[in-house]
N, C-alpha and C. Protein backbone atom coordinates (compact mmCIF):
# COMPACT_ATOMS: atom_id res chain seq x y z
N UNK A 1 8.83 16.70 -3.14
CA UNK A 1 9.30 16.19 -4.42
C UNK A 1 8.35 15.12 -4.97
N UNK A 2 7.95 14.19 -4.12
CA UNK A 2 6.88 13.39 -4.80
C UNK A 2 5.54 13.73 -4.17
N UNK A 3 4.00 13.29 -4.63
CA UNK A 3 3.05 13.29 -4.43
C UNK A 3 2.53 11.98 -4.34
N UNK A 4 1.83 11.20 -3.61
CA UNK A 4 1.61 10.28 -3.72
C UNK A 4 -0.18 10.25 -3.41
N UNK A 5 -1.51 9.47 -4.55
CA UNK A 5 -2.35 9.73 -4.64
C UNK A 5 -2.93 8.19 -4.32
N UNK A 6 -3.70 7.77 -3.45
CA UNK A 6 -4.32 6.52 -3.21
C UNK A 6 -5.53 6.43 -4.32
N UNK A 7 -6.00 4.97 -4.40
CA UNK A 7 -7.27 5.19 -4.82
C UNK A 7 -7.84 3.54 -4.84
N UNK A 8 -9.11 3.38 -4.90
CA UNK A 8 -9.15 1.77 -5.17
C UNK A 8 -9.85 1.60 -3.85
N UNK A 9 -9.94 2.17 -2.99
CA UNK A 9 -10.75 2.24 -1.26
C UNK A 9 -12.28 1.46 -1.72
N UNK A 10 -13.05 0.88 -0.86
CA UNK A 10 -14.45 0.50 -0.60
C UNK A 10 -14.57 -0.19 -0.05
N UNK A 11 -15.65 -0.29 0.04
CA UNK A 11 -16.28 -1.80 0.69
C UNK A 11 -16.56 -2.69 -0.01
N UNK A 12 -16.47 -3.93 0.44
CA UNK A 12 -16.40 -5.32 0.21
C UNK A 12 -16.93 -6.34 1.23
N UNK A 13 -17.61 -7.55 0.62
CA UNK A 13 -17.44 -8.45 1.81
C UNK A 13 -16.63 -9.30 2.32
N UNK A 14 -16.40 -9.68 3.55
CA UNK A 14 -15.57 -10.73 3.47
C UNK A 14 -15.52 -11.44 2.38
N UNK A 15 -14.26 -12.28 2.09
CA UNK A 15 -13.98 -13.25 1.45
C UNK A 15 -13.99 -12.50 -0.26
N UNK A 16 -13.93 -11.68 -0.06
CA UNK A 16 -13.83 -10.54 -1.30
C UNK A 16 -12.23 -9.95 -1.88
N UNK A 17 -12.34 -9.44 -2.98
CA UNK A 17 -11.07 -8.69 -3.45
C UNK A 17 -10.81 -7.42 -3.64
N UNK A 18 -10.41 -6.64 -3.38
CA UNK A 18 -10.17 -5.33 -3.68
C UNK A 18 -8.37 -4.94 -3.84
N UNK A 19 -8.37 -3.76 -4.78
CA UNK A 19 -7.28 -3.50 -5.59
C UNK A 19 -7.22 -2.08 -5.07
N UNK A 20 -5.99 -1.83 -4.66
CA UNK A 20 -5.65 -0.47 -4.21
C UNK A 20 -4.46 0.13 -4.87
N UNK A 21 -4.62 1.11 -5.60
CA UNK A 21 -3.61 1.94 -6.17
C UNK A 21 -2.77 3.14 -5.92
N UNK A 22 -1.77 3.32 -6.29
CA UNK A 22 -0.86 4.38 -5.86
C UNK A 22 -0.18 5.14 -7.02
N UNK A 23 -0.45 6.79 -7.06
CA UNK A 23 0.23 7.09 -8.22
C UNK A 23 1.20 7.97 -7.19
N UNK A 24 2.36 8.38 -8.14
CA UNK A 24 3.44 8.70 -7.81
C UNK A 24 3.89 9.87 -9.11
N UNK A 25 3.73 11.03 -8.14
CA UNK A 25 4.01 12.20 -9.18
C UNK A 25 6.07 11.76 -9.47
N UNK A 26 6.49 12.83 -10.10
CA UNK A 26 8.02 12.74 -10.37
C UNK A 26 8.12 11.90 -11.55
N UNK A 27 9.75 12.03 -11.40
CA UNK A 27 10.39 10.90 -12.71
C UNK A 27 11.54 10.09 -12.00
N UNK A 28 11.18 9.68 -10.42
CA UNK A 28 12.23 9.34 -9.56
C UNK A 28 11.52 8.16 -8.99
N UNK A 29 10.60 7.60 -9.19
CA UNK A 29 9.54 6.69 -9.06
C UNK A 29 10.54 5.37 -8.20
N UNK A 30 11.37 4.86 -9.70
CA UNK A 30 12.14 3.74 -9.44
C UNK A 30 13.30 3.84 -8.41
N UNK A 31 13.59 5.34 -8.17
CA UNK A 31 14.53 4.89 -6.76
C UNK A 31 13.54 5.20 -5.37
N UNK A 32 12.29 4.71 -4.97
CA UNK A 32 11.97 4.48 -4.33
C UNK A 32 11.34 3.29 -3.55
N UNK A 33 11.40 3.22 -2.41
CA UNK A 33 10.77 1.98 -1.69
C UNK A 33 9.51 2.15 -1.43
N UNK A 34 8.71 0.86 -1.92
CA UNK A 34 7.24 1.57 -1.89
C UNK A 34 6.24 1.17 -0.76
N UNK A 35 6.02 1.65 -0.14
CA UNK A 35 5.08 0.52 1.44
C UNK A 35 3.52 0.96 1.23
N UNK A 36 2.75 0.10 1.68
CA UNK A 36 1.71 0.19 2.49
C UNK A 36 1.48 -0.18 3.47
N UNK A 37 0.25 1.13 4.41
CA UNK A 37 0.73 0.74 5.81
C UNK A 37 -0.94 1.01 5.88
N UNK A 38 -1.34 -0.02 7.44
CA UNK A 38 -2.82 0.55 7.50
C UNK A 38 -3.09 0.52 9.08
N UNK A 39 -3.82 1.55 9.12
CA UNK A 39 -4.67 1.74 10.42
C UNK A 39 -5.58 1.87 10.84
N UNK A 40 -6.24 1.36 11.94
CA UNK A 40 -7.55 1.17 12.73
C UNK A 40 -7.07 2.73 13.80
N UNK A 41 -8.68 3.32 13.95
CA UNK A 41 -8.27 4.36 15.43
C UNK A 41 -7.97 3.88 16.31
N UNK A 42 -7.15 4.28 17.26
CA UNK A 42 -6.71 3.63 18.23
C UNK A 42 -5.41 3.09 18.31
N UNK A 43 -5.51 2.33 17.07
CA UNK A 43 -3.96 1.24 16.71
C UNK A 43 -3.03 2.36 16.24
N UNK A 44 -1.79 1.59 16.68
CA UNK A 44 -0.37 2.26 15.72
C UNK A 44 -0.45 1.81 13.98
N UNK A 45 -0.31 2.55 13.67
CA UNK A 45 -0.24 2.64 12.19
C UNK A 45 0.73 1.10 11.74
N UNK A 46 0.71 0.12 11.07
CA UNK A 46 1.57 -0.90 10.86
C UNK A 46 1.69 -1.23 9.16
N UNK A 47 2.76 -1.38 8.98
CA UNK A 47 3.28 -1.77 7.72
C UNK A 47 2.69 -3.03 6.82
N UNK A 48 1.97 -3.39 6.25
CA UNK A 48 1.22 -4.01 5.81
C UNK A 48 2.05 -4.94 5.11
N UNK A 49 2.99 -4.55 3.99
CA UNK A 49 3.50 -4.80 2.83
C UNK A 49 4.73 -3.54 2.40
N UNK A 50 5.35 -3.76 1.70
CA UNK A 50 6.66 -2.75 0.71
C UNK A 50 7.20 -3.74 -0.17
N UNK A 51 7.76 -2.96 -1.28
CA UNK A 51 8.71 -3.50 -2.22
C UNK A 51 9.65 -2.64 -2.68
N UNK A 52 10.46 -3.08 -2.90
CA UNK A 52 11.84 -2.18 -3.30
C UNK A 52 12.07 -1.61 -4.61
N UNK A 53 12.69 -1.28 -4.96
CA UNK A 53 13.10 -0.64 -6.11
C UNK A 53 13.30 -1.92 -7.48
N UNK A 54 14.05 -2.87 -6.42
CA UNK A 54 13.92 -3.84 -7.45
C UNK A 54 12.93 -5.34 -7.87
N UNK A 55 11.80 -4.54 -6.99
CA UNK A 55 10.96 -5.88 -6.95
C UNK A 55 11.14 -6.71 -5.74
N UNK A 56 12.06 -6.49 -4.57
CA UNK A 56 12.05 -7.40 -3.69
C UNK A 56 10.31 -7.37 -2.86
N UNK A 57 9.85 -7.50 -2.30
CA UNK A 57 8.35 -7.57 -1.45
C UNK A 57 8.73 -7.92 0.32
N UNK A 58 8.13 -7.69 0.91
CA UNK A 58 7.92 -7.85 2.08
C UNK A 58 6.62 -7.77 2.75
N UNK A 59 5.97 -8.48 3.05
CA UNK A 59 4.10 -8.73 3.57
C UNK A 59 4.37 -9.10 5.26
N UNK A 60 3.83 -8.44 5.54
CA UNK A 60 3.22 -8.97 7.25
C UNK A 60 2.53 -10.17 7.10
N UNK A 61 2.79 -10.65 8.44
CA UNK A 61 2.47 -12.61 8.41
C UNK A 61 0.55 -12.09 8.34
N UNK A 62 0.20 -11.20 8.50
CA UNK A 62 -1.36 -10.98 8.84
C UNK A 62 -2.00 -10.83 7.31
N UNK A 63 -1.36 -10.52 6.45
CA UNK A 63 -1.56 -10.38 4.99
C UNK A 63 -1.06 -11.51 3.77
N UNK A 64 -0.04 -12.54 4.56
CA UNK A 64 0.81 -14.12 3.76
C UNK A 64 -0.37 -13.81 2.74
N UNK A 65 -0.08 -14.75 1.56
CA UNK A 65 -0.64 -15.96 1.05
C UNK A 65 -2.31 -14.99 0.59
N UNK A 66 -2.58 -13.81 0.86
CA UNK A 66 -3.34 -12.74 0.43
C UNK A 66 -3.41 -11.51 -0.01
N UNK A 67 -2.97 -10.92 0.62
CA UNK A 67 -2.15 -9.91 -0.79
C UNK A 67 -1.38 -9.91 -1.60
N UNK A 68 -0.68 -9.11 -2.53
CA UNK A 68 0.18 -9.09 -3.39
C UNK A 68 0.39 -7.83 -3.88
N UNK A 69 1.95 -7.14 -3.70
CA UNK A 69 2.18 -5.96 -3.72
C UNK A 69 3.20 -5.81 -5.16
N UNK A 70 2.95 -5.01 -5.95
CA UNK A 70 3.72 -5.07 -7.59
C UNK A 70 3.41 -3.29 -7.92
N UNK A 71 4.31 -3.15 -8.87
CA UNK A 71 4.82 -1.81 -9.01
C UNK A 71 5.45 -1.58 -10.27
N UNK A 72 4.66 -0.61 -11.02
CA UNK A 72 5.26 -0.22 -12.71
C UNK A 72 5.88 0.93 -12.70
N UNK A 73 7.12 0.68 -12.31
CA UNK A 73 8.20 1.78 -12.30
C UNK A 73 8.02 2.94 -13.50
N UNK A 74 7.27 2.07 -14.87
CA UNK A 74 7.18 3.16 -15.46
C UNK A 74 5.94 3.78 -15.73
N UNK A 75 4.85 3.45 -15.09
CA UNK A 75 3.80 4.13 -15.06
C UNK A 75 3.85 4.88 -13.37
N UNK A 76 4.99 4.69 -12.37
CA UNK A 76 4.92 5.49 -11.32
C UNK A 76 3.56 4.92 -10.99
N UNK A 77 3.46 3.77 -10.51
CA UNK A 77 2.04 3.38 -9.64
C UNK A 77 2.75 1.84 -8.84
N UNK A 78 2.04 2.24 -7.83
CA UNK A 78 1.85 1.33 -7.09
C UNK A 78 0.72 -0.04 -6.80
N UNK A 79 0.63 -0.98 -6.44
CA UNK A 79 -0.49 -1.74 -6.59
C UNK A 79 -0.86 -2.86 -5.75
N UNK A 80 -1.92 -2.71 -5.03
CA UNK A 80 -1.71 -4.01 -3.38
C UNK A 80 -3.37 -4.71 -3.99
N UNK A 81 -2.88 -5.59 -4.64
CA UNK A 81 -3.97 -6.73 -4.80
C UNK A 81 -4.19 -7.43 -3.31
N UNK A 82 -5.84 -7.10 -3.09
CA UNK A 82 -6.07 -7.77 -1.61
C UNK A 82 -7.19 -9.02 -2.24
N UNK A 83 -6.83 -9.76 -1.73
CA UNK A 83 -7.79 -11.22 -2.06
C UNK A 83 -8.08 -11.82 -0.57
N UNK A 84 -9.25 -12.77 -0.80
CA UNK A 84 -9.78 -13.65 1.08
C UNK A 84 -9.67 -12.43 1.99
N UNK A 85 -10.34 -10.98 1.70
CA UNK A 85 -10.30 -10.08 2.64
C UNK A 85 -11.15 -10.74 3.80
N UNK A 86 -10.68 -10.44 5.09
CA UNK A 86 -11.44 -10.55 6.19
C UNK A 86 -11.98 -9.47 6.88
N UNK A 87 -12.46 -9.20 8.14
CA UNK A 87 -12.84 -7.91 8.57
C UNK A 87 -11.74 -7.31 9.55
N UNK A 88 -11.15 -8.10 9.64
CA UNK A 88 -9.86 -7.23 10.80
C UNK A 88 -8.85 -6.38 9.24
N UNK A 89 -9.51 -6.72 8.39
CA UNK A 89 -8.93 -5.74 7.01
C UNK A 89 -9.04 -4.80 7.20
N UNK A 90 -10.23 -4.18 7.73
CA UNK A 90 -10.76 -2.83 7.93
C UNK A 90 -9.68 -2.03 8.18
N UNK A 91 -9.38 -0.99 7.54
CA UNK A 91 -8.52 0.18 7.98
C UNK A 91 -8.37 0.83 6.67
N UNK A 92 -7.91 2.62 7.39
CA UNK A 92 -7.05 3.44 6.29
C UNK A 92 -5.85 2.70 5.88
N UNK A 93 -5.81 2.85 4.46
CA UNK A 93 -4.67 1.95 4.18
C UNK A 93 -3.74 3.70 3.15
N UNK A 94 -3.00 3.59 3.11
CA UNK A 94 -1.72 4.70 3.15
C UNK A 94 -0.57 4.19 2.45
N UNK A 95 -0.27 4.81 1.45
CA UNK A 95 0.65 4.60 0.86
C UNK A 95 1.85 5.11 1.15
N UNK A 96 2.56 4.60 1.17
CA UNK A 96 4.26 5.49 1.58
C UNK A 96 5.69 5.16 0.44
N UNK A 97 6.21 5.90 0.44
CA UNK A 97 7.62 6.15 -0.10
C UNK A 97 8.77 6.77 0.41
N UNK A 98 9.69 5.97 0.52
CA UNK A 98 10.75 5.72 0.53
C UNK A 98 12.21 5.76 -0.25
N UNK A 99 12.57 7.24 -0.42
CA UNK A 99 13.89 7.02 -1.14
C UNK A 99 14.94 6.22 -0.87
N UNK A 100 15.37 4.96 -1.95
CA UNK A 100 16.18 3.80 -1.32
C UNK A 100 17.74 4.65 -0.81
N UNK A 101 17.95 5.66 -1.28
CA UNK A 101 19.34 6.22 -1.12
C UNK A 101 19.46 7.22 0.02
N UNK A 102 18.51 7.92 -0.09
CA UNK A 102 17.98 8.65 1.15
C UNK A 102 16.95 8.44 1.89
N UNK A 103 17.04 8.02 3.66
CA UNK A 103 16.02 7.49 3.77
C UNK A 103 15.36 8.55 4.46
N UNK A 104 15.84 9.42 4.42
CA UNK A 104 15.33 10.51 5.13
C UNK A 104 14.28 11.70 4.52
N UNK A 105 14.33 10.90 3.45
CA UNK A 105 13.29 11.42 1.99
C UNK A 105 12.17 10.53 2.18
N UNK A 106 10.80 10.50 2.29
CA UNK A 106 9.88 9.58 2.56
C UNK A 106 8.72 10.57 2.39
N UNK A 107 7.39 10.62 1.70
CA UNK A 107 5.77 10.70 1.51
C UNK A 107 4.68 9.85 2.11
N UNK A 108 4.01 10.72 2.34
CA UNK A 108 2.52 9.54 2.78
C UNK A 108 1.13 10.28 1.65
N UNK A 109 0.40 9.03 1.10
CA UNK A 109 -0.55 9.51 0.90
C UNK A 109 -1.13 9.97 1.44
N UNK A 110 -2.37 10.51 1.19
CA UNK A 110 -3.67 10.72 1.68
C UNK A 110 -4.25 9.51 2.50
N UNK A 111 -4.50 8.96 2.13
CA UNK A 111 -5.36 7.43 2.72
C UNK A 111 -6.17 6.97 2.16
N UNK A 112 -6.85 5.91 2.04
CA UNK A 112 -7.57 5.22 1.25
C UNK A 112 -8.63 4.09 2.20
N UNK A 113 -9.98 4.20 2.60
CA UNK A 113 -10.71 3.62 3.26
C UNK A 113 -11.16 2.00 3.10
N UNK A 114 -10.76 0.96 3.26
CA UNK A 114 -11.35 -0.15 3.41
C UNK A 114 -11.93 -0.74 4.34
N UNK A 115 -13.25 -1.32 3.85
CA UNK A 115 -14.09 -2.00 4.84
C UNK A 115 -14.31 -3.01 4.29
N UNK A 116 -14.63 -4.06 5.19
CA UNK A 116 -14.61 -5.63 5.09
C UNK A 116 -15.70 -6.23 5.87
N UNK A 117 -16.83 -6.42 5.35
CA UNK A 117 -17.67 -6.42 6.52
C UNK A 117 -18.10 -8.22 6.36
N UNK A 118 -18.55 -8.67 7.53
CA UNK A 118 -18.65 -10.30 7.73
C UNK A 118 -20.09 -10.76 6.75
């Protein structure tokens, strides 16, 4: 039912910004929960950030006070402003969704590559 399309991936240097985007096929946009999650090989995949349907946010203590996750329900996009990137940034970063009513309804992007180099 939904499609979800990353984009906004590159490289950067430390202490750099990069903007990562999420489009969201459908017209069901706003009843979803929206996450990003990122991974290194090796590592378990971890939740970076999400926001809810109504704007609530949630950031991992590893991202505080540096990212910022916001969402135009009516353009169906998603949006993870990364600022003071460091290099443990490095990872596929993955967009996910979350139907708030059903949670058993959920998408993953494709992935989206960031590098952060010192």
């Amino acid at each position: 039912q939904v499609q979800l399309v990353e984009s906004g991936g590159g490289s950067v240097e430390a202490g750099g910004s990069l903007s990562l985007s999420c489009a969201a096929s459908g017209s069901t946009f706003s009843l979803y929960v929206m996450n990003w999650y990122r991974q290194v090989p090796g590592k378990q995949r971890e939740l970076v950030t999400s926001i809810s349907s109504g704007g609530s946010t949630y950031y991992a203590n590893s991202v505080k006070g540096r990212f910022t996750v916001s969402r135009d329900n009516a353009k169906n996009t998603v949006t993870l402003q990364m600022n003071s990137l460091k290099p443990e940034d490095t990872a596929v970063y993955y967009c996910h969704a979350r139907h708030a009513a059903v949670v058993t309804n959920y998408y993953w992007g494709q992935g989206t590559q960031v590098t952060v180099s010192s």
